[in-house]
C-alpha atoms as a PDB file:
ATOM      1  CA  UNK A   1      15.801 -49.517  14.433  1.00  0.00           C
ATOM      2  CA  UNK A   2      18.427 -51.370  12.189  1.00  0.00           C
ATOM      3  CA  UNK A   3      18.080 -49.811   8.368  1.00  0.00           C
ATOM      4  CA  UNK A   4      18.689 -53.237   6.928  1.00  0.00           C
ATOM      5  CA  UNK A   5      15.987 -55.087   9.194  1.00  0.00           C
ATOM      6  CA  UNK A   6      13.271 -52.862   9.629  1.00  0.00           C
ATOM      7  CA  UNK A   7      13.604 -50.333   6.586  1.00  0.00           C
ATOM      8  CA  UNK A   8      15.580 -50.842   3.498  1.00  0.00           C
ATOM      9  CA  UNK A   9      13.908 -54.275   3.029  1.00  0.00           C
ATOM     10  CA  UNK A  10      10.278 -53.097   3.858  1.00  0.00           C
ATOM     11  CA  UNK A  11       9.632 -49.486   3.081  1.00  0.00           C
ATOM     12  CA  UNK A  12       8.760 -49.139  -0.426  1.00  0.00           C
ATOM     13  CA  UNK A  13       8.606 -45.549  -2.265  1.00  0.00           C
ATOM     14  CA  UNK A  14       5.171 -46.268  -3.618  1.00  0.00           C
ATOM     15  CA  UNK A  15       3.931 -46.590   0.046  1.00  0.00           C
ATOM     16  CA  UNK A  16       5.802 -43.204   0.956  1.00  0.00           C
ATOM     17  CA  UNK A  17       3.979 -41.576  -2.281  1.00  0.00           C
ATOM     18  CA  UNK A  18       0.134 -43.101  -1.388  1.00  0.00           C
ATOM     19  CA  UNK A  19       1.470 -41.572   1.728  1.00  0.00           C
ATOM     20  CA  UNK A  20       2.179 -38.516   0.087  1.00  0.00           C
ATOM     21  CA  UNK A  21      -1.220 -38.953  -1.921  1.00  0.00           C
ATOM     22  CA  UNK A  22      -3.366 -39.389   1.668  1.00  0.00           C
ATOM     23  CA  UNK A  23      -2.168 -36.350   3.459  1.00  0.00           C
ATOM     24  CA  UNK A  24      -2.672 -34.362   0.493  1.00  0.00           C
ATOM     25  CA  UNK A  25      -6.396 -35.108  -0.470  1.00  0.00           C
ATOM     26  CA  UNK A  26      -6.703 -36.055   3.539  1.00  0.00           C
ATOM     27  CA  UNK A  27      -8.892 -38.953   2.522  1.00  0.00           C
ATOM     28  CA  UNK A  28      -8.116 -42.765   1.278  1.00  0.00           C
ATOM     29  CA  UNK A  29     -11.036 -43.034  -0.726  1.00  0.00           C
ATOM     30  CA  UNK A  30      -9.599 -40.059  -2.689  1.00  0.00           C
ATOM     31  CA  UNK A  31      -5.933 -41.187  -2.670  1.00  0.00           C
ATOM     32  CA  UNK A  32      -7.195 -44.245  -4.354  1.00  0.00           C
ATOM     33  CA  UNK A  33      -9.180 -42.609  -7.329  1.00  0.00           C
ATOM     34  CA  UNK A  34      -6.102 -40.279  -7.591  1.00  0.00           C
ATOM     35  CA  UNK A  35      -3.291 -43.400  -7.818  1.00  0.00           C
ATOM     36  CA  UNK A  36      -6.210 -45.154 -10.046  1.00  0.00           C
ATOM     37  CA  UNK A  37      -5.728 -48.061  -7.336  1.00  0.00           C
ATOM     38  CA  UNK A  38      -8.267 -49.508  -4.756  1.00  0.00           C
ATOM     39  CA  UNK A  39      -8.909 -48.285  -1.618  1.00  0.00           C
ATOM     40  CA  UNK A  40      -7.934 -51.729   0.193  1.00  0.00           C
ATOM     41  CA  UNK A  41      -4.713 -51.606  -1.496  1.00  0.00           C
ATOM     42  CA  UNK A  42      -3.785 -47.728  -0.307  1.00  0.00           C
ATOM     43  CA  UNK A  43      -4.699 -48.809   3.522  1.00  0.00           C
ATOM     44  CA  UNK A  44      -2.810 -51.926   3.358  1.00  0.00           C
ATOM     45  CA  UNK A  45       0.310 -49.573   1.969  1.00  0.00           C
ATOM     46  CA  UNK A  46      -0.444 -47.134   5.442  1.00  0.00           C
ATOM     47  CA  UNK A  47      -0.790 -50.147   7.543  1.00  0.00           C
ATOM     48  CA  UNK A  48       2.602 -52.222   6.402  1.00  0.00           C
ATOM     49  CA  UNK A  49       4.095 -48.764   7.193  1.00  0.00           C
ATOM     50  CA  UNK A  50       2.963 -48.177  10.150  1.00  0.00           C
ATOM     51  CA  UNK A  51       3.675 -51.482  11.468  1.00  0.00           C
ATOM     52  CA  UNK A  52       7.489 -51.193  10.031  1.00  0.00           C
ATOM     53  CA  UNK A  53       8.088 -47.833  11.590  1.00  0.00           C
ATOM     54  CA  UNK A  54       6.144 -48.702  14.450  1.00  0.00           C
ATOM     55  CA  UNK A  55       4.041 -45.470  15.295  1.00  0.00           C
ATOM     56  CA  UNK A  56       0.879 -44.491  13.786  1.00  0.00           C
ATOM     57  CA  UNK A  57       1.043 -41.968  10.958  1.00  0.00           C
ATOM     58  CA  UNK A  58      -2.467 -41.195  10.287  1.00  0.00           C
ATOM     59  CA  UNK A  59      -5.498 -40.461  12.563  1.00  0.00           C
ATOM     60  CA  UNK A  60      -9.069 -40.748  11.270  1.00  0.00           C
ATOM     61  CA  UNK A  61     -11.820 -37.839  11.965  1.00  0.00           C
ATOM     62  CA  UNK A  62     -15.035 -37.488  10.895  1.00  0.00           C
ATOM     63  CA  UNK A  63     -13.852 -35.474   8.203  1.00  0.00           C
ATOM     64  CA  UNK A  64     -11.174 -37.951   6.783  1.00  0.00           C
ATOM     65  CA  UNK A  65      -7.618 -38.051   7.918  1.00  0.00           C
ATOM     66  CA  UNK A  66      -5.169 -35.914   9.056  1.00  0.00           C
ATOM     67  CA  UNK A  67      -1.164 -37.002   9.255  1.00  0.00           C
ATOM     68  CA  UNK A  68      -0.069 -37.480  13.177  1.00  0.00           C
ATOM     69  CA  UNK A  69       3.106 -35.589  14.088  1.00  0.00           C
ATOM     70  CA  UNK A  70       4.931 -38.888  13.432  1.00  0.00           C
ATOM     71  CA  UNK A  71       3.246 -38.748  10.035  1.00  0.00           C
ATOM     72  CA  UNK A  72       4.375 -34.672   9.545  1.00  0.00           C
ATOM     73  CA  UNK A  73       7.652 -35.482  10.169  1.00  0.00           C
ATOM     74  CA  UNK A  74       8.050 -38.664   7.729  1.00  0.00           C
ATOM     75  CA  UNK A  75       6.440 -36.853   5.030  1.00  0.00           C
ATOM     76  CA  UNK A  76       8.887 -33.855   5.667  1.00  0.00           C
ATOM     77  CA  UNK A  77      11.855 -35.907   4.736  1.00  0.00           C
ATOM     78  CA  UNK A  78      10.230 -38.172   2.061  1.00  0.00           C
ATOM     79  CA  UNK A  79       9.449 -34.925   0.160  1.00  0.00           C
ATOM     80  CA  UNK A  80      12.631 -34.457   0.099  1.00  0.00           C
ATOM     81  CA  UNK A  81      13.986 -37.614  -0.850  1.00  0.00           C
ATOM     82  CA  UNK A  82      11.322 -37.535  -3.691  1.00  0.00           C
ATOM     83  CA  UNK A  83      13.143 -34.316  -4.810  1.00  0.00           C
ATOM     84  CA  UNK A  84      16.312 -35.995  -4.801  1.00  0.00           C
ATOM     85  CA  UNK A  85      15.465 -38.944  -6.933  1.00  0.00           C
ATOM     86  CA  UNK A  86      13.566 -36.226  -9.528  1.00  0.00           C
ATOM     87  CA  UNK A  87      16.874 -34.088  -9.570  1.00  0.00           C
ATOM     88  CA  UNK A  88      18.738 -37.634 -10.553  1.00  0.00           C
ATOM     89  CA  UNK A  89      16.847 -38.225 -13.116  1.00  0.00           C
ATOM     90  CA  UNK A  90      17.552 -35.202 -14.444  1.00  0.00           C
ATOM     91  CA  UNK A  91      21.223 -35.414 -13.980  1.00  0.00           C
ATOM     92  CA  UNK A  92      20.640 -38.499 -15.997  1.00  0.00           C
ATOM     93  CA  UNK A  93      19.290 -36.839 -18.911  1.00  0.00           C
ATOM     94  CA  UNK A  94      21.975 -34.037 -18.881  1.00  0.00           C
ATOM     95  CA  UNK A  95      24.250 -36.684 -18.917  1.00  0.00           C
ATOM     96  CA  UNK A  96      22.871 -38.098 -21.855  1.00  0.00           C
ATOM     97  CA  UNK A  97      22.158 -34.842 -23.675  1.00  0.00           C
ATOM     98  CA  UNK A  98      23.984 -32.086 -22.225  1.00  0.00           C
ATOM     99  CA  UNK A  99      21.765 -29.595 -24.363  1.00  0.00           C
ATOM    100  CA  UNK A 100      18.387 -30.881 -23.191  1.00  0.00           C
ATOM    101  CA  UNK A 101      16.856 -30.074 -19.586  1.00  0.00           C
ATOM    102  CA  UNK A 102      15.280 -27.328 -17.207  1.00  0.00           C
ATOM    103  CA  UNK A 103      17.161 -24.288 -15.492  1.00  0.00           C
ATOM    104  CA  UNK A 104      15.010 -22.639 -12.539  1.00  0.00           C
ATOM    105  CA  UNK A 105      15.512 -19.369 -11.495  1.00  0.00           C
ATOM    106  CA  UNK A 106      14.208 -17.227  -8.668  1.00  0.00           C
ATOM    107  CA  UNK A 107      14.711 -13.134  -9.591  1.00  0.00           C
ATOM    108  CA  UNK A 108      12.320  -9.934  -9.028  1.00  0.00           C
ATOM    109  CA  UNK A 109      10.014  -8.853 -11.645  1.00  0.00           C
ATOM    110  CA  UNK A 110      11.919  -5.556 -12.389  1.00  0.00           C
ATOM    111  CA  UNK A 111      14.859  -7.828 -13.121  1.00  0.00           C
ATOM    112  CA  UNK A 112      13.116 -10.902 -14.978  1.00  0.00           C
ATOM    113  CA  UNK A 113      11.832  -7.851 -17.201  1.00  0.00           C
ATOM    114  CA  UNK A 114      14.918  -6.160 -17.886  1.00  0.00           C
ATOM    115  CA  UNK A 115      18.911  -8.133 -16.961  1.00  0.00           C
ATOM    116  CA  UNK A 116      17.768 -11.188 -17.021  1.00  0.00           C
ATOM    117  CA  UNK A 117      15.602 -11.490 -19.851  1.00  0.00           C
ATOM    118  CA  UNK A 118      18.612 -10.373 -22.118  1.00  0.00           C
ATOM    119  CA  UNK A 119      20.521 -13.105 -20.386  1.00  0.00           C
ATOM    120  CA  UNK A 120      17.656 -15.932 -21.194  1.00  0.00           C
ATOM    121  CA  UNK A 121      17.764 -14.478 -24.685  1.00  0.00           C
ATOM    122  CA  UNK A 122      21.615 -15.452 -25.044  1.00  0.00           C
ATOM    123  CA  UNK A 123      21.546 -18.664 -23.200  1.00  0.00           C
ATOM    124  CA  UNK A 124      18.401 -19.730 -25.330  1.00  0.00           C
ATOM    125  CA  UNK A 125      20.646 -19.062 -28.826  1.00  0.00           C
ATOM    126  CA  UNK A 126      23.265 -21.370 -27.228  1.00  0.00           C
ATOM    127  CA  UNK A 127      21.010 -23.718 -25.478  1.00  0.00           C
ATOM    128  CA  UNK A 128      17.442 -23.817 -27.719  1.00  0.00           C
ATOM    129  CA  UNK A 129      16.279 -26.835 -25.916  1.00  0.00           C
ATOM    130  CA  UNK A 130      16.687 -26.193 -22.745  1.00  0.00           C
ATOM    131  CA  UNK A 131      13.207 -25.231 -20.698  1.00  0.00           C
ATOM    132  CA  UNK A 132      13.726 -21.953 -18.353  1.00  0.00           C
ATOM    133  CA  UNK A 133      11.565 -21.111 -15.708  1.00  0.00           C
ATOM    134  CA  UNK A 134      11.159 -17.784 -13.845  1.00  0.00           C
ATOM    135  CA  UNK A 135       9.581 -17.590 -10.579  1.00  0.00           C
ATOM    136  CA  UNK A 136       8.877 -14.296  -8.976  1.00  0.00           C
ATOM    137  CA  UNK A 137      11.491 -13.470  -5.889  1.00  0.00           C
ATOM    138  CA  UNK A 138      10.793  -9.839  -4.800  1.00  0.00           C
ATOM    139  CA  UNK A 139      12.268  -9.616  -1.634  1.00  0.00           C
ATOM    140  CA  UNK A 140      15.443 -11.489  -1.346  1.00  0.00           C
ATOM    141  CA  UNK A 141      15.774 -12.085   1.913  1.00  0.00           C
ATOM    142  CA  UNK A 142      12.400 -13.690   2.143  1.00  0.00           C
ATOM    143  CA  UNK A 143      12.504 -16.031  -1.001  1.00  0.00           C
ATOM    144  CA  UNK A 144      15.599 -18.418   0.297  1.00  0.00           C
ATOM    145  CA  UNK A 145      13.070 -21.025   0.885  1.00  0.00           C
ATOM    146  CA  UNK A 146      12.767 -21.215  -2.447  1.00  0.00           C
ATOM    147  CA  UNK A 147      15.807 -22.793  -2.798  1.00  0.00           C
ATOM    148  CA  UNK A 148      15.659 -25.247   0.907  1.00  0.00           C
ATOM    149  CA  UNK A 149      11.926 -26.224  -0.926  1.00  0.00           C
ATOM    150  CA  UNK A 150      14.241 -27.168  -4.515  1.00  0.00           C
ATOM    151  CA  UNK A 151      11.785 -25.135  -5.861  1.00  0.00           C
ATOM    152  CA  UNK A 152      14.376 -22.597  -8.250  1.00  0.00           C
ATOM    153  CA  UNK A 153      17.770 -23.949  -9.162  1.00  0.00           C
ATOM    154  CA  UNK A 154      19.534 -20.157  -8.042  1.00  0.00           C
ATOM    155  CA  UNK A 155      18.137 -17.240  -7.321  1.00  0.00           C
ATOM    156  CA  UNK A 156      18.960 -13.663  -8.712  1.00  0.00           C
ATOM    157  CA  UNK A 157      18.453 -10.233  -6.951  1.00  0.00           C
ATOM    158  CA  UNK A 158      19.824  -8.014  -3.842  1.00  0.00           C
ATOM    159  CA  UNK A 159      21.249  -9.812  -0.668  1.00  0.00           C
ATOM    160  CA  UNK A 160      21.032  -7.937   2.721  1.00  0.00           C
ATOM    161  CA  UNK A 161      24.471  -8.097   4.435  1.00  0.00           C
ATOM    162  CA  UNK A 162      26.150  -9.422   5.698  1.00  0.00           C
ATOM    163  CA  UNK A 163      25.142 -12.813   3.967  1.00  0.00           C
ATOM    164  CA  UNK A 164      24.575 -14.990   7.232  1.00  0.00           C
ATOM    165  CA  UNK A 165      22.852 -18.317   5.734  1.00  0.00           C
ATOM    166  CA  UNK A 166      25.235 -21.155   6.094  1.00  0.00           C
ATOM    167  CA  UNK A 167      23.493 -23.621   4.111  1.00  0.00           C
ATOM    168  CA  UNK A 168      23.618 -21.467   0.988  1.00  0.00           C
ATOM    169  CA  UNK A 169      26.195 -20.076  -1.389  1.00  0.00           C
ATOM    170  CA  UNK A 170      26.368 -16.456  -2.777  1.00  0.00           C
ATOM    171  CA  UNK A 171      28.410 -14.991  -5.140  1.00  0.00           C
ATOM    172  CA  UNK A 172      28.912 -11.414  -6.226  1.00  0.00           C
ATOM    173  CA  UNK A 173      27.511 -10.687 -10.054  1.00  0.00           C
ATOM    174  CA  UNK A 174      27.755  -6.533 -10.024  1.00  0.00           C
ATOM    175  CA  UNK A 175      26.956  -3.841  -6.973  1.00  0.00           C
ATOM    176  CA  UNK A 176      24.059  -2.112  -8.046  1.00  0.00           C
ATOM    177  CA  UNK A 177      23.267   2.273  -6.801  1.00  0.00           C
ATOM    178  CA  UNK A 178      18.824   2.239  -6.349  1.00  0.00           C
ATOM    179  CA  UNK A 179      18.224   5.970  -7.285  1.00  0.00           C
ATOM    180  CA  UNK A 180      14.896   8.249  -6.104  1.00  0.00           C
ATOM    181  CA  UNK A 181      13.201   9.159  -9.006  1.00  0.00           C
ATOM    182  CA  UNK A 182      10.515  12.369  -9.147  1.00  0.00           C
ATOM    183  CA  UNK A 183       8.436  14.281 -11.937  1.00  0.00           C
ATOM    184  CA  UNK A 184      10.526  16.599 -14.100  1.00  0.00           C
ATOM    185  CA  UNK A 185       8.202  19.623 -12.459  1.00  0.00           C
ATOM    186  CA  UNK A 186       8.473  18.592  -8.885  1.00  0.00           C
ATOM    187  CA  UNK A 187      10.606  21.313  -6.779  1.00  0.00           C
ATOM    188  CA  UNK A 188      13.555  18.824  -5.722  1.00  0.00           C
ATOM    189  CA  UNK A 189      13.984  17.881  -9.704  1.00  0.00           C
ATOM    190  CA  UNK A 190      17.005  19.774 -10.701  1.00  0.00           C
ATOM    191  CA  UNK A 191      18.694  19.986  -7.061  1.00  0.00           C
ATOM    192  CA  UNK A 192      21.889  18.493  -7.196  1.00  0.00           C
ATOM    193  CA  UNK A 193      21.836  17.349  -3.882  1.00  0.00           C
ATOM    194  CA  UNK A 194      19.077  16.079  -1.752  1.00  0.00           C
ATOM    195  CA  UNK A 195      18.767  15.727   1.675  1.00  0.00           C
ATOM    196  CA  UNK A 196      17.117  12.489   3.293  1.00  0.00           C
ATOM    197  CA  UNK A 197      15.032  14.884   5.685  1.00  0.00           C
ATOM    198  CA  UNK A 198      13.862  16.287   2.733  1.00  0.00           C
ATOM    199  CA  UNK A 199      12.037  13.316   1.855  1.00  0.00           C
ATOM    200  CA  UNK A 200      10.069  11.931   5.000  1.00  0.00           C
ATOM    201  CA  UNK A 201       6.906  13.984   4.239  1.00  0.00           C
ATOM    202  CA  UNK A 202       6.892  13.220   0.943  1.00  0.00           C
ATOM    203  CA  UNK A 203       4.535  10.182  -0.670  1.00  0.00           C
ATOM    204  CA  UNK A 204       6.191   7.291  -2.241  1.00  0.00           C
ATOM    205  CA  UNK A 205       5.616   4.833  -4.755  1.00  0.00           C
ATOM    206  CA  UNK A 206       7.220   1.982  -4.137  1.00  0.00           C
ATOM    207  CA  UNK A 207       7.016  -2.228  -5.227  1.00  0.00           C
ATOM    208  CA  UNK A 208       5.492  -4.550  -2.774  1.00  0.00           C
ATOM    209  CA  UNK A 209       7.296  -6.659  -0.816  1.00  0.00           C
ATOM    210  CA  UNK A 210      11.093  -5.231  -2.761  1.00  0.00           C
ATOM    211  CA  UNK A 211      14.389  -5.537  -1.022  1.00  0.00           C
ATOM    212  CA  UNK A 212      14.729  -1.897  -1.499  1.00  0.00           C
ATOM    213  CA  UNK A 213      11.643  -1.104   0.132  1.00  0.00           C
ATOM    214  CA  UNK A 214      13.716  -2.184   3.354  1.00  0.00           C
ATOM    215  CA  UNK A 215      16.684  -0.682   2.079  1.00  0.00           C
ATOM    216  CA  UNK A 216      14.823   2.343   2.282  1.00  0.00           C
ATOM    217  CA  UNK A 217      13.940   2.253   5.666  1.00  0.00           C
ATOM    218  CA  UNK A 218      17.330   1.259   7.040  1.00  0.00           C
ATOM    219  CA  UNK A 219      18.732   4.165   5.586  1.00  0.00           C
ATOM    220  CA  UNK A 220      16.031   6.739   7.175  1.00  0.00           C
ATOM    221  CA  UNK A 221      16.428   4.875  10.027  1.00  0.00           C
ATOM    222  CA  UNK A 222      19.849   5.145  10.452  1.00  0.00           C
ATOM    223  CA  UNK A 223      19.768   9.074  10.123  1.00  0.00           C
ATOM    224  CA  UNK A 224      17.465   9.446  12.607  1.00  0.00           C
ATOM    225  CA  UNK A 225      14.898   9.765  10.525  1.00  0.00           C
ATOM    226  CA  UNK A 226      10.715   8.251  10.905  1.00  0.00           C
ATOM    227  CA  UNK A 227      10.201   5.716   7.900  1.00  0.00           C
ATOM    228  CA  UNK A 228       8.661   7.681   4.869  1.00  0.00           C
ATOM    229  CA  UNK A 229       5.276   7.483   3.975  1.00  0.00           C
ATOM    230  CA  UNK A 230       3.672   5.356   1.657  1.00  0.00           C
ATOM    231  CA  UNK A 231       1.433   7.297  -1.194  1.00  0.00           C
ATOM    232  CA  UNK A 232       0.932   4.018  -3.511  1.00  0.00           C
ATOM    233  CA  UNK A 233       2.279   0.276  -2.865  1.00  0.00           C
ATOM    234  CA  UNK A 234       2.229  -1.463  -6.094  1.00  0.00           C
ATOM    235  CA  UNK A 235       2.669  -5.347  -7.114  1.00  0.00           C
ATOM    236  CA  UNK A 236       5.595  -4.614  -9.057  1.00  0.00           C
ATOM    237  CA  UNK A 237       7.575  -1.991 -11.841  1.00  0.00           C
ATOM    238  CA  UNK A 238       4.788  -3.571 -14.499  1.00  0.00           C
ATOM    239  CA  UNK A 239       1.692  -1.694 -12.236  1.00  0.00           C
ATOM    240  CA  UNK A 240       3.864   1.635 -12.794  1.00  0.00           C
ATOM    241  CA  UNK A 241       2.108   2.689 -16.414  1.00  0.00           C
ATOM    242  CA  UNK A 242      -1.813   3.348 -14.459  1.00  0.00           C
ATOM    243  CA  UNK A 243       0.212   5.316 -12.013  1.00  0.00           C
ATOM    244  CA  UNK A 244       0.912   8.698 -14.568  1.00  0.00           C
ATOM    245  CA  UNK A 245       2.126  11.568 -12.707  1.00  0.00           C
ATOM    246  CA  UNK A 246       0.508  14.763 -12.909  1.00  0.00           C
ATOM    247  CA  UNK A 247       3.689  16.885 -12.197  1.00  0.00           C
ATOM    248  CA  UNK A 248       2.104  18.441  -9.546  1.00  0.00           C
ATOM    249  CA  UNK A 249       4.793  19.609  -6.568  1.00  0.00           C
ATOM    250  CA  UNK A 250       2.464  17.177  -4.031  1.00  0.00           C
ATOM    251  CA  UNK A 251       3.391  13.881  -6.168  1.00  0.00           C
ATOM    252  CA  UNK A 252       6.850  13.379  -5.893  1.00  0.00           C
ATOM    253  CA  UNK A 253       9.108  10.081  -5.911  1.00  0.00           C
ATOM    254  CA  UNK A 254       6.881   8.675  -8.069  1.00  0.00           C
ATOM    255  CA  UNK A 255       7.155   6.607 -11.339  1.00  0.00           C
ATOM    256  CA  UNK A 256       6.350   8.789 -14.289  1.00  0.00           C
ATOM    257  CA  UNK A 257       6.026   6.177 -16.989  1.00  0.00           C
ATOM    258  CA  UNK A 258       4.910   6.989 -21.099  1.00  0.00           C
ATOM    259  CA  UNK A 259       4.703   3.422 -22.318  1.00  0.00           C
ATOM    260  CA  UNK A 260       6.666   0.478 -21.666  1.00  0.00           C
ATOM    261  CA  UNK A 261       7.328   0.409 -18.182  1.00  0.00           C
ATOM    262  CA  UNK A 262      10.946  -1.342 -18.542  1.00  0.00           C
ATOM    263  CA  UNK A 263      12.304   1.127 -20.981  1.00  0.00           C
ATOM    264  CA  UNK A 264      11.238   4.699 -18.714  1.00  0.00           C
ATOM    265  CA  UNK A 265      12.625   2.935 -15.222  1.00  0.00           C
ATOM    266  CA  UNK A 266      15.927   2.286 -17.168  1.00  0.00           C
ATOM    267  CA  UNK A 267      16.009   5.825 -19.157  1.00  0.00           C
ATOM    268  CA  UNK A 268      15.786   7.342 -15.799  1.00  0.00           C
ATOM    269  CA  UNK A 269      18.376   4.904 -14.022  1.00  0.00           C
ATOM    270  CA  UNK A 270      20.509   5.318 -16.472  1.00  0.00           C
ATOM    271  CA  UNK A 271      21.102   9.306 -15.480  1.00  0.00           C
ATOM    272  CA  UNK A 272      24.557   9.996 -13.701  1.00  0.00           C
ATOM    273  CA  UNK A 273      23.986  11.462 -10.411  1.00  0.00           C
ATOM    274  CA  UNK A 274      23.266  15.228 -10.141  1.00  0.00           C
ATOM    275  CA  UNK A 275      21.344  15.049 -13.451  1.00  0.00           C
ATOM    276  CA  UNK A 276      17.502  16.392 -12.857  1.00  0.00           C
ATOM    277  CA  UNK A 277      14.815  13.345 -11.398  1.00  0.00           C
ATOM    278  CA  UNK A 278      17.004  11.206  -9.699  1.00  0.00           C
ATOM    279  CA  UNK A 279      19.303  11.142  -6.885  1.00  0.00           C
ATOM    280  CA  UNK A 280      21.812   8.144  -5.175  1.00  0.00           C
ATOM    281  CA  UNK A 281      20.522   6.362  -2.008  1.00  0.00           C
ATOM    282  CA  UNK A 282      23.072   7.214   0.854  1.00  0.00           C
END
């Protein structure tokens, strides 16, 4: 199949995005109220590709139509291409005015709460007009498809190592120390040292779906030690405040939180090690 011959001349990005429109609302009738166009016109488009391509890209069921795997796999790459022509527009306007456009960014909610919304704050002094948008990335490691999907410009947060993705860049911004953190009346509060085997019976309050949450486990694991038990799995450090500790010696490694959620996490980071309520992650 010769790109000048049989594609480049014939198929047309509004027949990709009816296309698009089809396998989305998996009906034509409803592709053509969505494209305001008729429904002739939007199986004509589906027919003059399927005839350039040469395979059929759509099969009809009682319940509308599906995409064929032919269809999966052209609408895989046009979604794509689609992305590519949006980002070049873009480009364009940055071009034009370097101090108008959108920045994406991918980052946990502790962070987007804390490092990184002092960073927006500066960037928005030197770049007002510029539109920043913060989607949630808890668990590193998980959230890369956020960037093969073009749906964050970067992404912010801990990498597991070593870094094995070859398609993607990292870069190094600081090395960051997670701590344990317990109530100020718990029995391991003013040890200055803390033994791992100490903790395994102990329950734990921990984010959902966080990068330490596996950190955690690797490092149990690697002593020898059984995973430690879950008391409370939260959505994130902004649940912490309905969790208040009672300081009893039975709730330990827990958040104990008087108010803004950000400001007590930090406070207690903040502690050098062998201070009371916190101690280093081996």
């Amino acid at each position: 199949m010769k790109w000048n011959d049989r594609i480049g001349r014939r198929l047309k990005l509004h027949d990709l995005h009816v296309l698009l429109t089809v396998a989305e609302v998996g009906s034509m009738g409803k592709a053509a109220e969505r494209l305001a166009v008729s429904q002739p016109s939007v199986s004509k488009a589906i027919a003059d590709m399927e005839h350039t391509i040469g395979v059929r890209l759509l099969d009809r069921t009682p319940k509308g139509v599906e995409t064929t795997a032919y269809g999966r796999a052209l609408l895989r790459r046009s979604m794509g291409a689609f992305d590519e022509l949006r980002q070049g527009i873009k480009d364009i306007e940055s071009l034009a005015d370097p101090t108008v456009g959108e920045v994406r960014v991918g980052c946990p909610e502790a962070m987007a709460t804390g490092l990184m919304l002092a960073s927006i704050a500066k960037f928005s002094d030197q770049y007002p007009r510029v539109v920043i948008r913060v989607t949630a990335a808890n668990n590193m490691a998980h959230e890369f498809r956020l960037l093969r999907d073009r749906v964050v410009d970067f992404l912010v947060g801990s990498l597991p190592q070593p870094f094995t993705q070859d398609d993607l860049e990292a870069e190094t911004l600081y090395h960051d120390r997670p701590y344990f953190l317990c109530g100020s009346k718990h029995p391991l509060a003013r040890r200055r040292r803390v033994d791992l085997a100490e903790l395994v019976d102990e329950p734990w309050l921990l984010p959902h779906e966080s990068i330490f949450s596996a950190y955690l486990t690797q490092a149990f694991e690697t002593n020898g030690l059984a995973a430690p038990k879950l008391g409370v799995r939260v959505g994130g450090v902004g649940q912490c405040p309905s969790f208040q500790c009672r300081q009893t010696p039975n709730q330990s490694l827990a958040c104990r939180t008087h108010g803004p959620a950000l400001a007590d996490w930090r406070r207690h980071l903040e502690k050098p090690h062998g201070q009371p309520g916190g101690t280093d992650l081996p």
